[in-house]
PDB file of N, CA and C in Angstrom:
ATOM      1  N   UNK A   1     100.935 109.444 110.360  1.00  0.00           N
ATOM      2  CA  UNK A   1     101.405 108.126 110.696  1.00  0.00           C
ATOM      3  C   UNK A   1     102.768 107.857 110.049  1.00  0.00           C
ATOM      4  N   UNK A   2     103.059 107.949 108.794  1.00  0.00           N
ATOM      5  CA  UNK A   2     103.864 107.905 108.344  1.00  0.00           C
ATOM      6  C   UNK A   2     105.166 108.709 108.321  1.00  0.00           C
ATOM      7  N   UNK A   3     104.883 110.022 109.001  1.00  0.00           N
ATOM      8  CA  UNK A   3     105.767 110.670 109.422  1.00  0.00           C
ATOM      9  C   UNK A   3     106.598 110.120 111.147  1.00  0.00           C
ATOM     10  N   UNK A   4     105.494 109.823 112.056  1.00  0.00           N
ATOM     11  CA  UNK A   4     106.322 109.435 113.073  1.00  0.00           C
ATOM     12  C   UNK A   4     106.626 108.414 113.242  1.00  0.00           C
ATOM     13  N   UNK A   5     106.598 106.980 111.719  1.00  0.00           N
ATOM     14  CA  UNK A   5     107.285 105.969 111.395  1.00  0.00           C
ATOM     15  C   UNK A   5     108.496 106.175 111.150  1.00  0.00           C
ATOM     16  N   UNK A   6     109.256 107.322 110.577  1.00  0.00           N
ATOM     17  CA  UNK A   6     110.012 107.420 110.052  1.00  0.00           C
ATOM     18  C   UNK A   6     111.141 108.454 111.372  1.00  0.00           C
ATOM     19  N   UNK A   7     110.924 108.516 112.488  1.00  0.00           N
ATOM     20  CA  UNK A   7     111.151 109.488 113.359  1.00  0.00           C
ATOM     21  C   UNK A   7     112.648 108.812 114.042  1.00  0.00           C
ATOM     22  N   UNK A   8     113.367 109.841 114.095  1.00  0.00           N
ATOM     23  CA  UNK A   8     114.948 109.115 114.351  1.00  0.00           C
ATOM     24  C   UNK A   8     115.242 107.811 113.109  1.00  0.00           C
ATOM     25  N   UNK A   9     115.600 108.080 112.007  1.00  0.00           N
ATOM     26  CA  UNK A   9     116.079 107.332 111.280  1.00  0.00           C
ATOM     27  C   UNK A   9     117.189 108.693 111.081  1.00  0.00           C
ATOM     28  N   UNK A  10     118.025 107.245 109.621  1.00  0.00           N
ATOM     29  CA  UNK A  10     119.251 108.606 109.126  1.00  0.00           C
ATOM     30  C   UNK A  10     118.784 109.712 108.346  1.00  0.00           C
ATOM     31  N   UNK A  11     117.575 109.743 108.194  1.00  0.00           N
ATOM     32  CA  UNK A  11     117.786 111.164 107.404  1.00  0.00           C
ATOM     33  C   UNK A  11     117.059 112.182 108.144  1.00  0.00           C
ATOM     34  N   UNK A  12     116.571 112.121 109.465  1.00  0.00           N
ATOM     35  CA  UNK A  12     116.174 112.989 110.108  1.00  0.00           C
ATOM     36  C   UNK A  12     117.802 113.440 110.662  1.00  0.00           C
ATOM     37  N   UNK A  13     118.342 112.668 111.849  1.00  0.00           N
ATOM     38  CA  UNK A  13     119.916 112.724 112.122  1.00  0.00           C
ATOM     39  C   UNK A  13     120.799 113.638 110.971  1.00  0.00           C
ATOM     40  N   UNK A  14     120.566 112.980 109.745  1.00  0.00           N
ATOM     41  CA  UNK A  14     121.489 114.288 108.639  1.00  0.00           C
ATOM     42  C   UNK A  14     120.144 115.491 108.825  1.00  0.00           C
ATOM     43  N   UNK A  15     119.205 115.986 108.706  1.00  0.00           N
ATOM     44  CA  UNK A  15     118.614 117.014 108.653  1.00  0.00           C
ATOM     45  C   UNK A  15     118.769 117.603 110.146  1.00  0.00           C
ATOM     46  N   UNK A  16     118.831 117.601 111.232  1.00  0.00           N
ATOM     47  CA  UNK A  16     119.340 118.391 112.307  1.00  0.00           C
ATOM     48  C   UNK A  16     120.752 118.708 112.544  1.00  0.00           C
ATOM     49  N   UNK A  17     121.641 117.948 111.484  1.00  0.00           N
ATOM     50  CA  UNK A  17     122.742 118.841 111.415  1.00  0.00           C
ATOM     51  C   UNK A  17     123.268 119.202 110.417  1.00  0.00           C
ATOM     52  N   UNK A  18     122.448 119.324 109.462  1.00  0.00           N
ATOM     53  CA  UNK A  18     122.256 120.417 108.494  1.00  0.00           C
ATOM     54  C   UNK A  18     121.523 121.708 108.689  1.00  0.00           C
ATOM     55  N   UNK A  19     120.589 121.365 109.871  1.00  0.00           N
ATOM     56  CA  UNK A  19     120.183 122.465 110.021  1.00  0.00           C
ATOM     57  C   UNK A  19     121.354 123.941 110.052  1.00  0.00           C
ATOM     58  N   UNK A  20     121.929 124.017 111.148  1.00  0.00           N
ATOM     59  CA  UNK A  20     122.852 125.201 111.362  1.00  0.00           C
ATOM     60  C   UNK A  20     123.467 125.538 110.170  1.00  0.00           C
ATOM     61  N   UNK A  21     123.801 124.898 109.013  1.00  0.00           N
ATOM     62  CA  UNK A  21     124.308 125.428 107.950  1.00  0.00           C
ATOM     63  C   UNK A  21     123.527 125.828 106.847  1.00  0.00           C
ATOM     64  N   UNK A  22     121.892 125.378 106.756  1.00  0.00           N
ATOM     65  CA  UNK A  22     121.194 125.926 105.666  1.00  0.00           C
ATOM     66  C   UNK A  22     119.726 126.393 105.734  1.00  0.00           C
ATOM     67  N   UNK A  23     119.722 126.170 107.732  1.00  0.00           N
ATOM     68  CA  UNK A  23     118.819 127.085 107.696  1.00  0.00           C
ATOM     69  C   UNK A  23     117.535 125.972 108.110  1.00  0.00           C
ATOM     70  N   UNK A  24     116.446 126.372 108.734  1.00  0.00           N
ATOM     71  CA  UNK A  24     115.476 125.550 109.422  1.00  0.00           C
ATOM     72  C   UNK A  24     113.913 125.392 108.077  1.00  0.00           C
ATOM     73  N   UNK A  25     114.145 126.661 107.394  1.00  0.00           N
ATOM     74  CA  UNK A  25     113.063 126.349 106.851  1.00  0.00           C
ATOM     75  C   UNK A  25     113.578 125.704 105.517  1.00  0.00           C
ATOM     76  N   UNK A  26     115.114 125.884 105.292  1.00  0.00           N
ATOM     77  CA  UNK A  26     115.553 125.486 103.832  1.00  0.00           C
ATOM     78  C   UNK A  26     114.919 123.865 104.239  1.00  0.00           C
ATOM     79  N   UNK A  27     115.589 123.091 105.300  1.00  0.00           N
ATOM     80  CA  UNK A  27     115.623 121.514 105.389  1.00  0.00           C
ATOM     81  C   UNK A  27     114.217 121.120 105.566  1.00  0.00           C
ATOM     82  N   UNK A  28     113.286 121.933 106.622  1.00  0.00           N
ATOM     83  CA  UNK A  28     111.993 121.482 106.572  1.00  0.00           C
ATOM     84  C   UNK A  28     111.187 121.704 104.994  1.00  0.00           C
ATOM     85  N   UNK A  29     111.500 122.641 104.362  1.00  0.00           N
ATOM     86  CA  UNK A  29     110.668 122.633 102.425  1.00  0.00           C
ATOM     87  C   UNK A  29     111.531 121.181 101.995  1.00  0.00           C
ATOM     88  N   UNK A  30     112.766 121.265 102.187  1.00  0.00           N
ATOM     89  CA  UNK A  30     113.346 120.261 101.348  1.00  0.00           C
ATOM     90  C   UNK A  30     113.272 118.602 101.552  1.00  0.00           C
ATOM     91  N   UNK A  31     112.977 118.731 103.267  1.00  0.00           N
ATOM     92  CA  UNK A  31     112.141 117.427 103.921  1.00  0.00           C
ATOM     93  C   UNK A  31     111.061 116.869 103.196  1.00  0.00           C
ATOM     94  N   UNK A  32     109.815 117.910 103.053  1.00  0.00           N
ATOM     95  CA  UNK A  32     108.325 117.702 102.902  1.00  0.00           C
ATOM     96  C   UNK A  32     108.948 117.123 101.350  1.00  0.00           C
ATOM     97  N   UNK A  33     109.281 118.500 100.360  1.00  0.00           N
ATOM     98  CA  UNK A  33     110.039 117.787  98.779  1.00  0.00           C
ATOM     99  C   UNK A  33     110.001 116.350  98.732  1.00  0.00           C
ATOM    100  N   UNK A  34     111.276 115.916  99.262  1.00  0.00           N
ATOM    101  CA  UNK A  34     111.718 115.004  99.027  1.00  0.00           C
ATOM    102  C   UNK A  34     110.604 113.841  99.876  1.00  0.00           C
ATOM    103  N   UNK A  35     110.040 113.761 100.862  1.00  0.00           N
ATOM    104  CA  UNK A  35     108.963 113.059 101.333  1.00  0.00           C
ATOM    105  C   UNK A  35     107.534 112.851 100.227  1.00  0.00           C
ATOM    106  N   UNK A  36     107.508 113.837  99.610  1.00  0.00           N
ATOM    107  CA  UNK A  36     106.321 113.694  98.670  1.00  0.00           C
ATOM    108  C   UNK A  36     106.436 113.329  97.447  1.00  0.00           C
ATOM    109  N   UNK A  37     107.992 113.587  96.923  1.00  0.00           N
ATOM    110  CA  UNK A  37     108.198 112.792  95.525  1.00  0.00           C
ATOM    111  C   UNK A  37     108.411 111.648  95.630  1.00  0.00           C
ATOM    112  N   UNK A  38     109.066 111.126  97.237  1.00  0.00           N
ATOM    113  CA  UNK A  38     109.345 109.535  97.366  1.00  0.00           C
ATOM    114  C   UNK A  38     108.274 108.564  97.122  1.00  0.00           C
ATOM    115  N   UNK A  39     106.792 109.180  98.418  1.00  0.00           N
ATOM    116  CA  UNK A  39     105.689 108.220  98.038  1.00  0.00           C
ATOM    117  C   UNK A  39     105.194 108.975  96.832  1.00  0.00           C
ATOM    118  N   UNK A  40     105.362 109.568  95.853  1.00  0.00           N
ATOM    119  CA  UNK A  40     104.867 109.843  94.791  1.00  0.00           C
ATOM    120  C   UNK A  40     105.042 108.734  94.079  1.00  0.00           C
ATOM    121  N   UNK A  41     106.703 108.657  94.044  1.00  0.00           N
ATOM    122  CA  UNK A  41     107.291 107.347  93.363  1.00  0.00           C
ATOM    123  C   UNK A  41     106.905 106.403  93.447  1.00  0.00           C
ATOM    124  N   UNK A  42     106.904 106.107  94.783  1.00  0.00           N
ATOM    125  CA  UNK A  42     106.400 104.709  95.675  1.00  0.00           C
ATOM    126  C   UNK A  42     104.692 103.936  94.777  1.00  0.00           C
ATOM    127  N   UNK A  43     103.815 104.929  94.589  1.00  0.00           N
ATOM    128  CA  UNK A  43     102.479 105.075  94.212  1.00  0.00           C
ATOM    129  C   UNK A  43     102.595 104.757  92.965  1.00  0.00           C
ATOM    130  N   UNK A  44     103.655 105.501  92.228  1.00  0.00           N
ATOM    131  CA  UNK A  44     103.598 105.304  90.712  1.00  0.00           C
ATOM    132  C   UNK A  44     104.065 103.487  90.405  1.00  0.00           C
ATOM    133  N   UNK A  45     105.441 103.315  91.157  1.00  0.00           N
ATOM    134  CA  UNK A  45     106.189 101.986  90.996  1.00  0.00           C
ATOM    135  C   UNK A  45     104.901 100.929  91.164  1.00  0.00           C
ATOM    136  N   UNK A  46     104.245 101.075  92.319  1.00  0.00           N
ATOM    137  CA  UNK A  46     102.864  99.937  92.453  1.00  0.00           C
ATOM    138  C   UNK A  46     101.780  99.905  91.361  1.00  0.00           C
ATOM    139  N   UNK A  47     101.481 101.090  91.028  1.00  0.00           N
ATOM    140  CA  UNK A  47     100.418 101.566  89.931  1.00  0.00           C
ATOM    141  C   UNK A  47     100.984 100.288  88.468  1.00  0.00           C
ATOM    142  N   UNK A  48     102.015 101.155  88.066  1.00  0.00           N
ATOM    143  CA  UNK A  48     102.505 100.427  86.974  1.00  0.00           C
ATOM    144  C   UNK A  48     102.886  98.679  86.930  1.00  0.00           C
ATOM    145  N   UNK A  49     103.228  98.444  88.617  1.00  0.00           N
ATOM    146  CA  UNK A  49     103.788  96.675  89.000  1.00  0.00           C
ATOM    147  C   UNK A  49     102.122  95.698  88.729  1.00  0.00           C
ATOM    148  N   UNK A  50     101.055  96.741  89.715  1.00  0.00           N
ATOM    149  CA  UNK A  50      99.642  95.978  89.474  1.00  0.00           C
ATOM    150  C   UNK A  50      98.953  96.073  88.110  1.00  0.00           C
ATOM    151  N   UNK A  51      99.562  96.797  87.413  1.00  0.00           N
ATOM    152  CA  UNK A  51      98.788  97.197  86.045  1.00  0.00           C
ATOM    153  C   UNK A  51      99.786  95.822  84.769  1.00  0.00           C
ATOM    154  N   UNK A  52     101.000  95.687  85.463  1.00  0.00           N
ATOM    155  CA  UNK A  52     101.997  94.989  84.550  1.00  0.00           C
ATOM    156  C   UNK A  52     101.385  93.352  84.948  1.00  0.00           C
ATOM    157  N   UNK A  53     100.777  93.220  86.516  1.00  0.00           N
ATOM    158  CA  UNK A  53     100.549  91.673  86.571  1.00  0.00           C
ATOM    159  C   UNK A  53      99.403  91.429  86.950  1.00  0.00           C
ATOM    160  N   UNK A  54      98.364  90.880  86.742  1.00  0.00           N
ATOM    161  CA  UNK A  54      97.194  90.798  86.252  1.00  0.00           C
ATOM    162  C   UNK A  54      96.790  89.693  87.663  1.00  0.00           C
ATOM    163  N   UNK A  55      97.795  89.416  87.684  1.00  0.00           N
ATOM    164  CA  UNK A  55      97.358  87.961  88.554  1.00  0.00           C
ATOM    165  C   UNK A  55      97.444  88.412  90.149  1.00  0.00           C
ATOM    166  N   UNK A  56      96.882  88.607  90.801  1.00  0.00           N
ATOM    167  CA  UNK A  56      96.880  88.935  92.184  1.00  0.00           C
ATOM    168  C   UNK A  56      97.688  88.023  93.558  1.00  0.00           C
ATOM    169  N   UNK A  57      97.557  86.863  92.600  1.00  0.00           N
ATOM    170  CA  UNK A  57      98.498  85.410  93.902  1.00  0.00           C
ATOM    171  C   UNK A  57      99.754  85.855  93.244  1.00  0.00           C
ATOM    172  N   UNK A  58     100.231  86.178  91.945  1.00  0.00           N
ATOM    173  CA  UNK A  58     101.434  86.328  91.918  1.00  0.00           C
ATOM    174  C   UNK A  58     101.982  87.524  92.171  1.00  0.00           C
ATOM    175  N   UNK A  59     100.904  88.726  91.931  1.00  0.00           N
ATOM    176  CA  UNK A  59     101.893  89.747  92.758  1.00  0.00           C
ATOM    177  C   UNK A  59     102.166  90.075  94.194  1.00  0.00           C
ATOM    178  N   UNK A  60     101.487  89.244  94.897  1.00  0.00           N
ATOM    179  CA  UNK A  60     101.760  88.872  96.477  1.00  0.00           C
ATOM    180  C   UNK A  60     102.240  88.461  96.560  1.00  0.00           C
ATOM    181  N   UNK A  61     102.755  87.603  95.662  1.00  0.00           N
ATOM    182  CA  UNK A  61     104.204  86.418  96.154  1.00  0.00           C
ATOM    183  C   UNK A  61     105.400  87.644  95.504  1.00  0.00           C
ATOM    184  N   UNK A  62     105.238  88.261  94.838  1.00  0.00           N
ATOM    185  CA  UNK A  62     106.126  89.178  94.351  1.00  0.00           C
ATOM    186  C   UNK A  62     106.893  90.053  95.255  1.00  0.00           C
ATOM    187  N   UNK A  63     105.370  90.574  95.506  1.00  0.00           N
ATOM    188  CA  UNK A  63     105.609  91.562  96.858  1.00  0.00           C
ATOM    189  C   UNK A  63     106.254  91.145  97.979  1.00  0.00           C
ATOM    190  N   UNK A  64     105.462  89.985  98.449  1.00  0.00           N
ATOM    191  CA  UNK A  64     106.205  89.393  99.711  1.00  0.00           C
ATOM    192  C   UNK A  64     107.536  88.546  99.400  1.00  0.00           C
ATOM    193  N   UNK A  65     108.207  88.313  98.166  1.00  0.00           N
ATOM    194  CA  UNK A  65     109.618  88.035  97.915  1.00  0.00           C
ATOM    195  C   UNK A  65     110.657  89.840  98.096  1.00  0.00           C
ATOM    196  N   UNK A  66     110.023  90.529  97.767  1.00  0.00           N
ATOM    197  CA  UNK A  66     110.761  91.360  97.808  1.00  0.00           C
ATOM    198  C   UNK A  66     110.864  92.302  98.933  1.00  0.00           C
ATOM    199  N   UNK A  67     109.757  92.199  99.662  1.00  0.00           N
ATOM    200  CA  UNK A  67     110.139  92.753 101.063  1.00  0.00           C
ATOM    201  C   UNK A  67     111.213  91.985 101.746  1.00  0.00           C
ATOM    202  N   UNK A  68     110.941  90.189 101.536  1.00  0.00           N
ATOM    203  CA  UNK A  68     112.234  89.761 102.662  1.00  0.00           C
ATOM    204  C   UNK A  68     113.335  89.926 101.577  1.00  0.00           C
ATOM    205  N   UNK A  69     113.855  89.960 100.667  1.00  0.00           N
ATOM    206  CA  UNK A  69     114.964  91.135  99.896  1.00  0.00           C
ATOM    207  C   UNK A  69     115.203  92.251 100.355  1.00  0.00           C
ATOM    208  N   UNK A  70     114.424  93.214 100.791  1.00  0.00           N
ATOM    209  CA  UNK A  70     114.774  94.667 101.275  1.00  0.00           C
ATOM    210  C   UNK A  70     115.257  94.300 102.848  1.00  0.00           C
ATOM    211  N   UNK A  71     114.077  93.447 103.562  1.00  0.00           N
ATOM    212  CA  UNK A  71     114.789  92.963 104.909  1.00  0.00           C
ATOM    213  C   UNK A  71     115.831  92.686 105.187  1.00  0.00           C
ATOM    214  N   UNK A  72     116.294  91.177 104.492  1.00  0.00           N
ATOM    215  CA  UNK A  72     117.457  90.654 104.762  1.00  0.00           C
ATOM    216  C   UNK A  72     118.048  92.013 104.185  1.00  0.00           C
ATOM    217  N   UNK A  73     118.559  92.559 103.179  1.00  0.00           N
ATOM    218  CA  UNK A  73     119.640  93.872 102.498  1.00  0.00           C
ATOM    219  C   UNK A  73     119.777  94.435 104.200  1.00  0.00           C
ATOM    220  N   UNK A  74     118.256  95.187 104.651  1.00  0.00           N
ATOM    221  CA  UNK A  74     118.533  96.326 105.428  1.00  0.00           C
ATOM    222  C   UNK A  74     119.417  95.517 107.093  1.00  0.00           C
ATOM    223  N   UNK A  75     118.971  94.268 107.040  1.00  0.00           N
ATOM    224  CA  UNK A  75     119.290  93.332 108.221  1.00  0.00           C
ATOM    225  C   UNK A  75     121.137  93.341 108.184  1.00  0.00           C
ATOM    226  N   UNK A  76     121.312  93.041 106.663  1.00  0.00           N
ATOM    227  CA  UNK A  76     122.865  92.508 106.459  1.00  0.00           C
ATOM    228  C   UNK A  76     123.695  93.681 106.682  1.00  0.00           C
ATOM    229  N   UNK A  77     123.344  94.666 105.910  1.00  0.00           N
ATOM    230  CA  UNK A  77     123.967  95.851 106.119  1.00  0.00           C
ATOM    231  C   UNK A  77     123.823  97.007 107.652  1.00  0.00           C
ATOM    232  N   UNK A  78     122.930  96.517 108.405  1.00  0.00           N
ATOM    233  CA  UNK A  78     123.174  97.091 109.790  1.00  0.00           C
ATOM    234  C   UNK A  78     124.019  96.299 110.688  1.00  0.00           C
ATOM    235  N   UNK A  79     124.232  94.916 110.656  1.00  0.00           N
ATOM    236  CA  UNK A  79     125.254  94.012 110.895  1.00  0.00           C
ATOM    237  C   UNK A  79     126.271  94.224 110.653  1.00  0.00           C
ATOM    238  N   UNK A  80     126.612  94.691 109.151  1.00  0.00           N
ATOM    239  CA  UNK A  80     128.200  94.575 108.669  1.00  0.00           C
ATOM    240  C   UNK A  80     128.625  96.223 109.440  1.00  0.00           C
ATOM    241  N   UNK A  81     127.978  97.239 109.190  1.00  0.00           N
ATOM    242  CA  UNK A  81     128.006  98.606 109.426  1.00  0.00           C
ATOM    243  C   UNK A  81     128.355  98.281 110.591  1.00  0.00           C
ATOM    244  N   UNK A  82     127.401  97.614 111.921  1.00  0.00           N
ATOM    245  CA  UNK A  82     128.078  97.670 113.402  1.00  0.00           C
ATOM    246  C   UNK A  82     129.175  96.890 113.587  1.00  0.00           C
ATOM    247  N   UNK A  83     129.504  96.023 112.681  1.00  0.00           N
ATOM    248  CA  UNK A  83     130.968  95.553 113.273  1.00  0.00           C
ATOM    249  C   UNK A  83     132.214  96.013 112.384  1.00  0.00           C
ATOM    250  N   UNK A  84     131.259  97.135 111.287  1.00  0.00           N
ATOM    251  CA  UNK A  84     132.669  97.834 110.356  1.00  0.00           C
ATOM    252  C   UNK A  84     133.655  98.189 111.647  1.00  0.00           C
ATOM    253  N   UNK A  85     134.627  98.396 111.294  1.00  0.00           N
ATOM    254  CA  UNK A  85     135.801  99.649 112.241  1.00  0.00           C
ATOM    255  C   UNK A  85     135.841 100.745 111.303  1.00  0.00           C
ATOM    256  N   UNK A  86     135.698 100.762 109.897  1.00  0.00           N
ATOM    257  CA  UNK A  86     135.703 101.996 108.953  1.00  0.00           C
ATOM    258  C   UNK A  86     134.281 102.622 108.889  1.00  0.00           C
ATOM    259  N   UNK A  87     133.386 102.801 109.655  1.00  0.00           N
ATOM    260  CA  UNK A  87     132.033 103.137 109.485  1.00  0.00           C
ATOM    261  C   UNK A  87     132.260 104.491 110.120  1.00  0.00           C
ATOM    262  N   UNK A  88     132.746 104.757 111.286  1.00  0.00           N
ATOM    263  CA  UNK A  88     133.367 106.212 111.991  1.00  0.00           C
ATOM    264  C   UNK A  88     134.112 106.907 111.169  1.00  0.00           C
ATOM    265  N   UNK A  89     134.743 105.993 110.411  1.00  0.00           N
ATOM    266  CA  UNK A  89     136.142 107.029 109.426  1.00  0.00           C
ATOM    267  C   UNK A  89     136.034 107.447 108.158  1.00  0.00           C
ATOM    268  N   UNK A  90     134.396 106.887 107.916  1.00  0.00           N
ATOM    269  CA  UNK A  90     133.509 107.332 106.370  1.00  0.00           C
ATOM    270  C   UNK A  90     133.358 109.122 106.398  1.00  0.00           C
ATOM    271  N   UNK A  91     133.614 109.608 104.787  1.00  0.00           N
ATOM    272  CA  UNK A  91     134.009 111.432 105.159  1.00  0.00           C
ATOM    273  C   UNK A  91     132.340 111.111 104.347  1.00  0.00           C
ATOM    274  N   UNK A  92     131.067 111.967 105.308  1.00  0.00           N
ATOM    275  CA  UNK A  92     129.452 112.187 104.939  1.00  0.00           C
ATOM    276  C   UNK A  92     129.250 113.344 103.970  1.00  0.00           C
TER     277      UNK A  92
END
């Protein structure tokens, strides 16, 4: 599930054209890698956030303050990016 959530985003797009330069199985090991230390992280950051707040109404309000934080961020910055003119002329 979580893999074909993530299907055509940017880091699949950078991993098919990386492919030709490092190779199909280098990017697919280094895919899974980096996919399993992320929600590793992900698991640990919650572990330690529910263990730090005791109170369950407040870490839902926590939680749900900081998703519309990541929203609005990911909202503002796909806005500014499509009407950059320097977004084509960025060296990746």
């Amino acid at each position: 599930m979580l893999i074909a959530a993530e299907m055509c985003d940017k880091t699949q797009i950078v991993a098919v054209a990386m492919a030709p330069s490092y190779g199909f199985q280098s990017i697919v090991i280094g895919g899974i890698f980096a996919q399993f230390f992320s929600i590793c992280l992900a698991c640990f950051c919650a572990t330690a956030l529910a263990d730090c707040v005791k109170n369950e109404k407040f870490l839902n309000i926590f939680c749900a303050i900081m998703f519309l934080i990541f929203g609005l961020y990911e909202l503002i910055g796909e806005v500014f990016m499509e009407t950059s003119n320097t977004w084509a002329e960025r060296k990746v």
